[in-house]
Protein backbone atom coordinates (compact mmCIF):
# COMPACT_ATOMS: atom_id res chain seq x y z
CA UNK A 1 143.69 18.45 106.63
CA UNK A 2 147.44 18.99 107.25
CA UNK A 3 150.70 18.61 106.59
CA UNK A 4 153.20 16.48 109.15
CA UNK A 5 152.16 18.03 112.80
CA UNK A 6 154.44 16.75 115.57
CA UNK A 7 152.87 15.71 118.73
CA UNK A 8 154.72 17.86 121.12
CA UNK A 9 156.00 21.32 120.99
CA UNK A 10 158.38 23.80 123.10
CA UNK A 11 156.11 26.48 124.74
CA UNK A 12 157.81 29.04 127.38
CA UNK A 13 155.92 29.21 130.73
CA UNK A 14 156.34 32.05 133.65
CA UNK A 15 155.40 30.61 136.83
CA UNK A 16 155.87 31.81 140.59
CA UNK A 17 157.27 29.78 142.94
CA UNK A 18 155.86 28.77 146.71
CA UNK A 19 159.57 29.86 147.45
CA UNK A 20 159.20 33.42 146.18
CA UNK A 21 161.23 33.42 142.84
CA UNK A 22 159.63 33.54 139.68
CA UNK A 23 161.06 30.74 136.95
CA UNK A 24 161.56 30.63 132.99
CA UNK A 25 161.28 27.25 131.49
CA UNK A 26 160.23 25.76 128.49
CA UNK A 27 158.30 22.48 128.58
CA UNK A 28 157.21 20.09 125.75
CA UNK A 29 153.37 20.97 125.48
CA UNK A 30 150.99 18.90 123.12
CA UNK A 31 150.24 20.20 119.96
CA UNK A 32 146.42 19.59 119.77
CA UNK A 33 144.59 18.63 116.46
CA UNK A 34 142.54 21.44 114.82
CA UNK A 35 138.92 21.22 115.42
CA UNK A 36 136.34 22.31 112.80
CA UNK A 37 137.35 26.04 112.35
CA UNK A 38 141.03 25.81 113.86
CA UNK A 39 143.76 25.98 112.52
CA UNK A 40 147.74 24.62 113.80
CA UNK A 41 150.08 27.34 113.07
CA UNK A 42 154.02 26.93 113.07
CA UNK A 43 155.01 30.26 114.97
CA UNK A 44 158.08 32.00 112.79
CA UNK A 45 158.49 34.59 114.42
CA UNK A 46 156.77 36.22 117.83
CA UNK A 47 158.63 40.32 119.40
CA UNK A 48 159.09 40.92 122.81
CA UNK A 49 157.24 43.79 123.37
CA UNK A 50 156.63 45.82 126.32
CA UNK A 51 153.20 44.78 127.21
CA UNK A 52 155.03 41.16 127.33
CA UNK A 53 157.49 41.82 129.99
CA UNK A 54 154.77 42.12 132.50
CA UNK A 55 153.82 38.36 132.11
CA UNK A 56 156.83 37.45 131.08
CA UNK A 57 159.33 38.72 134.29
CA UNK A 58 156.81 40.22 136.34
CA UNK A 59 158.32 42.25 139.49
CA UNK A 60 161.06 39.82 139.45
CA UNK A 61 164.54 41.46 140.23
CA UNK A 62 166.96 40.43 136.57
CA UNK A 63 169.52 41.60 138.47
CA UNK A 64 170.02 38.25 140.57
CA UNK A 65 169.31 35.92 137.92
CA UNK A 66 170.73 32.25 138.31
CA UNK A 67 169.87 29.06 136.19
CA UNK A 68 169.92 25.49 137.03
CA UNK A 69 168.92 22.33 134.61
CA UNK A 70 168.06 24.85 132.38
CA UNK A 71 165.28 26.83 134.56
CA UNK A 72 166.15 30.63 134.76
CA UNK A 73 164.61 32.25 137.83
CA UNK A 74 165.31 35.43 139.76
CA UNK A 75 163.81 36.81 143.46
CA UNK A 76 160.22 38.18 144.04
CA UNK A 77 161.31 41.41 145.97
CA UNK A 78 159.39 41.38 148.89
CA UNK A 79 157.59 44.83 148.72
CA UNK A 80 156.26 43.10 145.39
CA UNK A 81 155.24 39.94 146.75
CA UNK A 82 151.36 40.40 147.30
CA UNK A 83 150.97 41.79 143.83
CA UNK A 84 152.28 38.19 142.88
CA UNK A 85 150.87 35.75 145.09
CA UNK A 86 148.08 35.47 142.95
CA UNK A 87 150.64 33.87 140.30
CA UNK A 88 151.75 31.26 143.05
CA UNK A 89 151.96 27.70 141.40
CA UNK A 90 150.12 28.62 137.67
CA UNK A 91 152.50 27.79 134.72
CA UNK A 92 151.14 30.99 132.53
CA UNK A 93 152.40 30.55 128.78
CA UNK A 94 153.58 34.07 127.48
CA UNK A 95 154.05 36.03 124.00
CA UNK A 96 150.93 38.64 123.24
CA UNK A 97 151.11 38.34 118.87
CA UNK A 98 153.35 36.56 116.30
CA UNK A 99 152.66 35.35 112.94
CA UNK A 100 153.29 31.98 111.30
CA UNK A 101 152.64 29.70 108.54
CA UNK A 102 148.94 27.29 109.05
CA UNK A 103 150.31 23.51 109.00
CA UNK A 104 147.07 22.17 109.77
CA UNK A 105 143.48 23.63 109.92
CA UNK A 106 140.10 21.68 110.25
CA UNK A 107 137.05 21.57 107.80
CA UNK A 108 135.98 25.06 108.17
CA UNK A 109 139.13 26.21 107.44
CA UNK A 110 140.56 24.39 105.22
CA UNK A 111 141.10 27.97 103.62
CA UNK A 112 144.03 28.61 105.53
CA UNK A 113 146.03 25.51 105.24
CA UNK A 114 149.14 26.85 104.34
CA UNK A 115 148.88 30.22 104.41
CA UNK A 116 151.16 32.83 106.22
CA UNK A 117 149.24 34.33 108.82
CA UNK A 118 149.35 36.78 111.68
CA UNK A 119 147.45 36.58 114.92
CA UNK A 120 147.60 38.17 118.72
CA UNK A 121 145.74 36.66 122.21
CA UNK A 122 148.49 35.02 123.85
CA UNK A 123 150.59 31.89 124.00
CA UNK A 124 152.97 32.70 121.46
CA UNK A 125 156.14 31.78 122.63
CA UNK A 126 155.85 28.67 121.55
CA UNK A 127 156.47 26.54 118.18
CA UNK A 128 153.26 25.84 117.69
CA UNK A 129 149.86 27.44 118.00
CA UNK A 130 146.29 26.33 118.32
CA UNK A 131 144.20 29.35 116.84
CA UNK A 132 140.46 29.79 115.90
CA UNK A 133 140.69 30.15 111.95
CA UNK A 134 138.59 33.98 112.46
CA UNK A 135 141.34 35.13 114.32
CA UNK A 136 143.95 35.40 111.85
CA UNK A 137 145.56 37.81 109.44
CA UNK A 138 145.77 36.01 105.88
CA UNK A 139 149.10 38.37 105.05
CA UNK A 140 149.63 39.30 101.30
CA UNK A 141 152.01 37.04 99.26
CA UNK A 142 155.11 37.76 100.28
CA UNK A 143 155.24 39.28 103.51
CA UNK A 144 157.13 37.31 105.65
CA UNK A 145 156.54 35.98 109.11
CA UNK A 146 159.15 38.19 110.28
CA UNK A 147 157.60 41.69 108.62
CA UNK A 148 154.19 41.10 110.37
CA UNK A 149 154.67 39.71 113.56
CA UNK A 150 154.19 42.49 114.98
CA UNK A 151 151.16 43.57 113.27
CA UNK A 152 148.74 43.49 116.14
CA UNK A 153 149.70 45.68 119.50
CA UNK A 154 151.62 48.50 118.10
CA UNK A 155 149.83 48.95 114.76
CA UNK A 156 146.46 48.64 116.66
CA UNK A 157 146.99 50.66 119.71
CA UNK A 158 148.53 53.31 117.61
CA UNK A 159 145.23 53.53 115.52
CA UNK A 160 143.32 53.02 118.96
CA UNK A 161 144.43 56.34 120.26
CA UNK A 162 143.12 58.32 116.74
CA UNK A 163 140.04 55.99 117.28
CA UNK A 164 139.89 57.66 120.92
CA UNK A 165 140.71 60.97 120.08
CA UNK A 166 138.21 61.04 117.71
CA UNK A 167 135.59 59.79 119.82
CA UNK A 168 135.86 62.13 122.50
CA UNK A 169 136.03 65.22 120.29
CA UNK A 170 140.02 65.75 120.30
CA UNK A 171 142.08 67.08 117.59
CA UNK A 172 145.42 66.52 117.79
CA UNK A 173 147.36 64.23 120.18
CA UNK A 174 151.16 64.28 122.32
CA UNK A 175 152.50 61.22 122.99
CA UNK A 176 155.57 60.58 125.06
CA UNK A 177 158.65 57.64 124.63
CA UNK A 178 157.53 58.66 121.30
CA UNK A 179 161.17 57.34 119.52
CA UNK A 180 160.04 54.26 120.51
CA UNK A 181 158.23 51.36 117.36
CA UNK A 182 155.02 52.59 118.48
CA UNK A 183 155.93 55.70 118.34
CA UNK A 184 157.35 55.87 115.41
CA UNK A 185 154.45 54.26 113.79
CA UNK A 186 152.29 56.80 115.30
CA UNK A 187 154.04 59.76 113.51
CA UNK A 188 153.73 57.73 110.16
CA UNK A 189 150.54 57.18 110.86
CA UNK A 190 149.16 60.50 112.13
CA UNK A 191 150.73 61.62 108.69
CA UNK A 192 148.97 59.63 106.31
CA UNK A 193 145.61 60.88 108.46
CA UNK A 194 146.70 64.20 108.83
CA UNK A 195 146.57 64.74 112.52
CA UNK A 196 148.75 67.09 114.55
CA UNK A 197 150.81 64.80 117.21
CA UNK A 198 152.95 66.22 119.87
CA UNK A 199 155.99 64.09 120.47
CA UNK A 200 158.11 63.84 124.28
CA UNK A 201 161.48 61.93 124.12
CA UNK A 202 163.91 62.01 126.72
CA UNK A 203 167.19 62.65 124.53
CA UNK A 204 168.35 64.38 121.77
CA UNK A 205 169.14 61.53 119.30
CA UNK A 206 165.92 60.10 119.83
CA UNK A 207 164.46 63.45 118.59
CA UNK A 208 166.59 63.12 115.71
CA UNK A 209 164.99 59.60 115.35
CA UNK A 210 161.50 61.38 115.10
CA UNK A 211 162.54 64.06 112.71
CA UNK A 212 164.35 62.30 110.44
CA UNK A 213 160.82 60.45 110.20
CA UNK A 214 159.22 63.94 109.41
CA UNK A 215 157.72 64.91 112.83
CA UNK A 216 157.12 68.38 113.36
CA UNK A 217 156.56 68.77 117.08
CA UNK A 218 159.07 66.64 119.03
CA UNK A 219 160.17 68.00 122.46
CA UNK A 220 162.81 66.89 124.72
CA UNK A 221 162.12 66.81 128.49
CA UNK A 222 165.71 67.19 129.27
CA UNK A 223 165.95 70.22 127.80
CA UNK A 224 165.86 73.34 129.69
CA UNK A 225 163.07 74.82 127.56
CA UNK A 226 160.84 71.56 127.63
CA UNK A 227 158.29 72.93 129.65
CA UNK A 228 157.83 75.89 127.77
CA UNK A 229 157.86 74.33 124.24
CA UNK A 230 155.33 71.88 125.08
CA UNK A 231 152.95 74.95 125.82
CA UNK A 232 153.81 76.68 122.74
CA UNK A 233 153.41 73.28 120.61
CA UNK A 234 150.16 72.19 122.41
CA UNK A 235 148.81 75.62 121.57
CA UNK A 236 149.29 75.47 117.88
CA UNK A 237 147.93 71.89 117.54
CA UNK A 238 145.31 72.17 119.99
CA UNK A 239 146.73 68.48 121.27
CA UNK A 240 144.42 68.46 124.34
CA UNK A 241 144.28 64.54 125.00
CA UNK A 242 147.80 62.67 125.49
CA UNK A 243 148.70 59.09 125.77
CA UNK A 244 151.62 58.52 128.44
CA UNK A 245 153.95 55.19 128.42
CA UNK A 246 155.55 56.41 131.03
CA UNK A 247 152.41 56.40 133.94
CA UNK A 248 154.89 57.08 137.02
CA UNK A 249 156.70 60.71 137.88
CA UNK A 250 155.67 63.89 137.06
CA UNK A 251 155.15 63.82 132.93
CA UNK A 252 151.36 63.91 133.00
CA UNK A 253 151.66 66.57 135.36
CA UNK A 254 153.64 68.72 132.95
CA UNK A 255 151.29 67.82 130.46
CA UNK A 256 148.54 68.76 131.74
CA UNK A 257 150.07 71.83 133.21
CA UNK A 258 150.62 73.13 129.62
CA UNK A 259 147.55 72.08 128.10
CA UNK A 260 146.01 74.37 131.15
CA UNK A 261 148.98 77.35 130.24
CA UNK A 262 147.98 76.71 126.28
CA UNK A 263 143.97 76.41 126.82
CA UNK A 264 144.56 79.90 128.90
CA UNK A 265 146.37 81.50 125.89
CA UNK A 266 143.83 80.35 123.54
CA UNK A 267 141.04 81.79 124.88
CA UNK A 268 142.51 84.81 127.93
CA UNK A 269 140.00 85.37 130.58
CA UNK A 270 140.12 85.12 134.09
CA UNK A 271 138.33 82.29 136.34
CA UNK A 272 139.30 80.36 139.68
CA UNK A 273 138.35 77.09 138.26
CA UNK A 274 140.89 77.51 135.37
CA UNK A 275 140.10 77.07 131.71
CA UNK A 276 136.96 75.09 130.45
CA UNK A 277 138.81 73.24 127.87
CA UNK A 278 138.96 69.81 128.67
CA UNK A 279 141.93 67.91 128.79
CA UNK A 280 143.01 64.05 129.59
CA UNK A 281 146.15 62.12 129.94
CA UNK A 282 145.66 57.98 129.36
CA UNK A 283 148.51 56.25 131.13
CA UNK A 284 148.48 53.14 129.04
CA UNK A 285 152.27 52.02 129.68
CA UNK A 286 154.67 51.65 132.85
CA UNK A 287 157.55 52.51 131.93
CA UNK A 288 157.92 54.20 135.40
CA UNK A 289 156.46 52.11 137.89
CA UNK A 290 155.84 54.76 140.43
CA UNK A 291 153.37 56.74 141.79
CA UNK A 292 151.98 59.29 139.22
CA UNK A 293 152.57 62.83 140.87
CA UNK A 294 150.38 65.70 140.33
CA UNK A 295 150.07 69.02 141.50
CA UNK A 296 146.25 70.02 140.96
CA UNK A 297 147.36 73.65 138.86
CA UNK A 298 145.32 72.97 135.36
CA UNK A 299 141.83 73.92 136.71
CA UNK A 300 139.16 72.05 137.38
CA UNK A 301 138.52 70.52 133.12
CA UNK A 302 141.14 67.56 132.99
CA UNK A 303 141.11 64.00 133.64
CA UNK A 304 143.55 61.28 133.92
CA UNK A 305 143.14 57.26 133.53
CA UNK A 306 143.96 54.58 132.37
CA UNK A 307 143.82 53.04 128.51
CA UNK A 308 144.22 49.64 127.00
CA UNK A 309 143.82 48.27 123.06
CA UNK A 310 141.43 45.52 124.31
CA UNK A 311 138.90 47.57 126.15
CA UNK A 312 139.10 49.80 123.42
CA UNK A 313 138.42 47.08 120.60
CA UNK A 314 135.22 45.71 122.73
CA UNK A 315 133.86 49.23 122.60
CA UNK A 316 134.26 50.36 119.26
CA UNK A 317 133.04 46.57 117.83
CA UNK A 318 133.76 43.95 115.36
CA UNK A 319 133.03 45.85 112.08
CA UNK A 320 135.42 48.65 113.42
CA UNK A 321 138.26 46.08 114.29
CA UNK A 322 137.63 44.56 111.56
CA UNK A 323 138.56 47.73 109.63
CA UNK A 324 141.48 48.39 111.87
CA UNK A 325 143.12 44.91 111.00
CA UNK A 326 142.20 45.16 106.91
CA UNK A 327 143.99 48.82 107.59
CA UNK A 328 146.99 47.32 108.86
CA UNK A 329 147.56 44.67 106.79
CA UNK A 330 147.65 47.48 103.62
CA UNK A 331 149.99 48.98 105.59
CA UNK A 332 152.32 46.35 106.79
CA UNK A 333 155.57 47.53 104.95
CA UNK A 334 155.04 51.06 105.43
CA UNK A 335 153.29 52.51 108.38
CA UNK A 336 153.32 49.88 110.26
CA UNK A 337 156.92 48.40 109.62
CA UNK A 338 158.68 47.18 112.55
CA UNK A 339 162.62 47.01 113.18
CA UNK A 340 164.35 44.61 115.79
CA UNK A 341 167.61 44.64 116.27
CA UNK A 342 167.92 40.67 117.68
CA UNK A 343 166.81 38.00 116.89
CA UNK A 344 166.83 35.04 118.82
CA UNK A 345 165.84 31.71 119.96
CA UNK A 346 162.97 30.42 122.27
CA UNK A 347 166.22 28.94 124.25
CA UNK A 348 167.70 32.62 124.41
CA UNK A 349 164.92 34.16 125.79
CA UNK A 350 165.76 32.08 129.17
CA UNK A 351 169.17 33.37 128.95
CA UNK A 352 170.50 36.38 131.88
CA UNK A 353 172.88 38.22 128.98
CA UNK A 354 169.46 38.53 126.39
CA UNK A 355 167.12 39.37 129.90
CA UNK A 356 169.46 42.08 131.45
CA UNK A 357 169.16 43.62 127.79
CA UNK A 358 165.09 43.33 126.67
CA UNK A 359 164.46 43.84 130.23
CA UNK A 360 165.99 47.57 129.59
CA UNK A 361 163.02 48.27 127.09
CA UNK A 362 165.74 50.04 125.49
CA UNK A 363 164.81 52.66 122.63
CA UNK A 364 165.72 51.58 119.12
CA UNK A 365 166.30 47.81 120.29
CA UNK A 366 164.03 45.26 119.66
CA UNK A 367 163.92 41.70 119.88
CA UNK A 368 162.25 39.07 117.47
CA UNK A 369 161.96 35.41 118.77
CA UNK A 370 162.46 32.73 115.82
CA UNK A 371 161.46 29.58 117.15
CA UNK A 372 162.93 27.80 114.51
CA UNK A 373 166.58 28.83 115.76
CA UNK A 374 169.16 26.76 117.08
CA UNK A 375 169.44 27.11 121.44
């Protein structure tokens, strides 16, 4: 049924305190036998990804970081406080994907047992994971840990938003942080399926990022012309549905402004509620916490929400997931190859000098946690 399993395991919990910090620690956590179609999997390697730092620092301020008897913790600003009490006194492990080799598996899945394989739904900063056998990637021989451990949230979201535009009768898509992994799996991606994408950065190297990938639409909103290439590029692509990491500020307001200035070019007529083609902006990311400022000047066709992989998933069903996973894992070295610039530890993770930089979200640096790594 399995090779040697240890009892215990290192798992990294984020918990709020009564005394309004929140605290890193890892604690030994026992490493439960398999039942019939579970499998034990020795976590290799687990990124720190954007959706993680939500769990994983909350609205905790890195900037006063202390540690004592190995606990890192850091002040609950007050004005942030409410939005964590619920978080008062729960241990909550943290890592969203990673990808492993199966060290023990029960009778169902005996299939597994030793196999490298790739999985998402939490808990993954850890050395060890308990997983229902269904719920893994079986990689290809040869891919390592390392090359799909990120093969669930980026790969999937990015085909989640073609999924999405394609349900709701889009065409093309903009996207904005777009140097970032996902984004740069999106352009690779919208390639190989021959969609038009629209890409925002906020710098001039990270255009060059983008075109050096092949993109043909990549606009910089620090340029003085941003607003007006945006228009011009959303009215040759017809890119009337955007997904926006950024969620605070003004950017969906600018996009949505030229989708209105483009829909108006497209099809010149005169009318106080504005153009009738629709357009929506999903916020799925926060990479400005603020409130998302808009100005009402795109007519009265336009929406703006909220979007997440897992809602999305329920609603387009197992055989379609299904299909999105088998997709990915053909594409693991290519489209969906990830970067990281760091690797390190479970121990590191705890540590202020590799916080103050993955808290950053930096473009063009990741990090990838090896478990197996010295502290």
């Amino acid at each position: 049924m399995s090779t040697d399993v240890p009892a215990t395991g290192l798992q990294l919990f984020s918990t709020v305190r009564e005394d309004g910090r929140l605290e890193l620690a890892l604690k030994p956590t026992p490493v439960p036998a398999p039942g019939e179609d579970e499998v034990v999997i020795r976590v290799e390697a687990t990124p720190i990804n954007p959706s993680d730092l939500g769990l994983l620092l909350g609205a905790a301020d890195v900037s006063q970081l202390s540690v004592e008897a190995g606990v890192t913790s850091a002040p609950i600003p007050p004005a942030a406080a409410a939005r964590m009490a619920p978080r008062i006194g729960k241990p909550m492990p943290v890592g969203n994907e990673g990808a492993g080799t199966v060290i023990a598996a029960g009778a169902a899945a005996q299939h597994l047992l030793g196999k490298v394989v790739s999985l998402a739904g939490g808990q993954m900063y850890a050395q060890y994971k308990l997983a229902r056998g269904r719920d893994c990637i079986v990689l290809p021989p040869g891919v390592t840990a390392a090359e799909a451990a990120s093969s669930f949230v980026n790969p999937l979201t990015a085909l989640g938003m073609i999924g999405t535009m394609r349900r709701e009768g889009f065409e093309a898509l903009v996207h904005t942080a777009a140097a970032s992994n996902l984004g740069q799996m999106l352009v690779k991606l919208c390639q190989a399926e021959g969609v038009e994408l629209v890409n925002i950065v906020r710098s001039a190297e990270q255009a060059d990022i983008l075109r050096g990938l092949g993109a043909k639409h990549v606009l910089d909103s620090t340029a003085p012309d941003f607003a007006a290439g945006l228009t011009a590029a959303i009215r040759e692509t017809k890119a009337f549905l955007a997904f926006d990491a950024i969620g605070g500020g003004r950017t969906a307001d600018q996009i949505l402004k030229s989708m209105e200035a483009a829909a108006v070019a497209l099809a010149p007529g005169f009318s106080i509620y504005g153009s009738s083609q629709k357009k929506q902006v999903y916020a799925y990311g926060m990479l400005d916490p603020g409130p998302t400022e808009l100005t009402r000047s795109y007519g009265m066709a336009w929406g703006i929400g909220g979007w997440l992989l897992t809602p999305y998933l329920i609603s387009a069903g197992a055989e379609e997931a299904a299909r999105m996973r088998q997709y990915v894992v053909d594409n693991i070295r290519t489209i969906f190859a990830s970067k990281y610039t760091t690797h390190i530890s479970l121990h590191d993770v705890l540590k202020p000098e590799h916080i103050a930089r993955y808290a950053k979200r930096a473009t063009g640096e990741k990090f990838l946690i090896v478990p197996s790594l010295p502290g």
